[in-house]
Protein backbone atom coordinates (compact mmCIF):
# COMPACT_ATOMS: atom_id res chain seq x y z
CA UNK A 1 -28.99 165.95 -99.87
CA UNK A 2 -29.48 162.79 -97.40
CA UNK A 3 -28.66 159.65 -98.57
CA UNK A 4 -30.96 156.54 -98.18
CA UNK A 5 -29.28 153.57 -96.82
CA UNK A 6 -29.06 150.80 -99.06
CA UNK A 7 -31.08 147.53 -97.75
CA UNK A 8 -28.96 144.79 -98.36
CA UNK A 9 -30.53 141.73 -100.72
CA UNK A 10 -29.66 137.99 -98.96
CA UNK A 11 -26.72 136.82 -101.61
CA UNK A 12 -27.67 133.78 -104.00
CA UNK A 13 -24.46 131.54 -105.27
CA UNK A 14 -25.93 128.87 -107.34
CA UNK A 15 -24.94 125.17 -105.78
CA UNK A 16 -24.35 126.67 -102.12
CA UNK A 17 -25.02 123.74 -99.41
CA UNK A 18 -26.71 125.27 -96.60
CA UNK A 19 -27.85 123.46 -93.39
CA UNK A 20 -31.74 122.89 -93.17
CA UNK A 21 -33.72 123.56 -89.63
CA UNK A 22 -37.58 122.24 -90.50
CA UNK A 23 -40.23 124.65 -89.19
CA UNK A 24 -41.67 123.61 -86.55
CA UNK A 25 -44.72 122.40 -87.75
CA UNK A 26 -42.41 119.98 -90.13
CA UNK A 27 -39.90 119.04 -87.46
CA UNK A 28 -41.75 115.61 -86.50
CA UNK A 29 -41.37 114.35 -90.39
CA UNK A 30 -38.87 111.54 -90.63
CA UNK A 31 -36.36 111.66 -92.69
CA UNK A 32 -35.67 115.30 -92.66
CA UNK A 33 -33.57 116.92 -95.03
CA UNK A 34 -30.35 117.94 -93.08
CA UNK A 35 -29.52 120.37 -96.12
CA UNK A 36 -30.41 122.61 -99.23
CA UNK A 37 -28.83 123.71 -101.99
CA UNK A 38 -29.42 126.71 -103.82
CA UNK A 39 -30.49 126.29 -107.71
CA UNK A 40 -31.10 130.05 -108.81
CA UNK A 41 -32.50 132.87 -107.56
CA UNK A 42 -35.30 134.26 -110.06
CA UNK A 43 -38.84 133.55 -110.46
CA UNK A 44 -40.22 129.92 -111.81
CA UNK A 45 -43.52 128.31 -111.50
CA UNK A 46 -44.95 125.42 -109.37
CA UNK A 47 -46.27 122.26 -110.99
CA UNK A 48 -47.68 119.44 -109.68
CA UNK A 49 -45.79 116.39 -110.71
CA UNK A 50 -47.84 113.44 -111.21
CA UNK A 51 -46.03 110.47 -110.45
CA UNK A 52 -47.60 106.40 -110.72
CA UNK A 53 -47.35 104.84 -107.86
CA UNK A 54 -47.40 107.39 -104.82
CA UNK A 55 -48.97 106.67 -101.40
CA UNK A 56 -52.94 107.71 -101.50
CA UNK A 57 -53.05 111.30 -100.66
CA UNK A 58 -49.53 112.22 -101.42
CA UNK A 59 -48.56 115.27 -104.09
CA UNK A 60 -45.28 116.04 -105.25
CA UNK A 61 -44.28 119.76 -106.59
CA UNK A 62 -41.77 120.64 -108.62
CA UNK A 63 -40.24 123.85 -109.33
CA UNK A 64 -38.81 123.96 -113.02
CA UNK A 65 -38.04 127.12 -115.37
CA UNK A 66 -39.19 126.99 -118.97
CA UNK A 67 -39.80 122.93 -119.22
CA UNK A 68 -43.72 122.86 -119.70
CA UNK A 69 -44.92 126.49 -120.95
């Protein structure tokens, strides 16, 4: 019987650091994170945050788990 190889998943440690390279479409946007740090690894939904006070034009998403279902 042949074996499959196993494909490798990219390892998740919650709080890891990592150093952040913009894409290039982003790499003009000052300031520019110079890291990120990994929260979790599972699926959670997108909200748009509304904030008072933000420039005209301007959205803000958050990614949360569980806080407004």
């Amino acid at each position: 019987m042949d074996s499959v190889p196993k494909i490798q998943e990219p390892r998740f440690e919650f709080l890891t650091k990592k150093p952040y390279l913009p894409p290039s479409w982003a790499s003009h946007l000052n300031p520019v994170p110079s890291h990120v740090f990994s929260l979790g690894h599972f699926p959670t939904p997108i909200h748009r945050w509304k904030l008072p006070n933000l420039p005209m034009n301007t959205e803000v998403y958050i990614k949360v788990k569980g806080l407004f279902h």
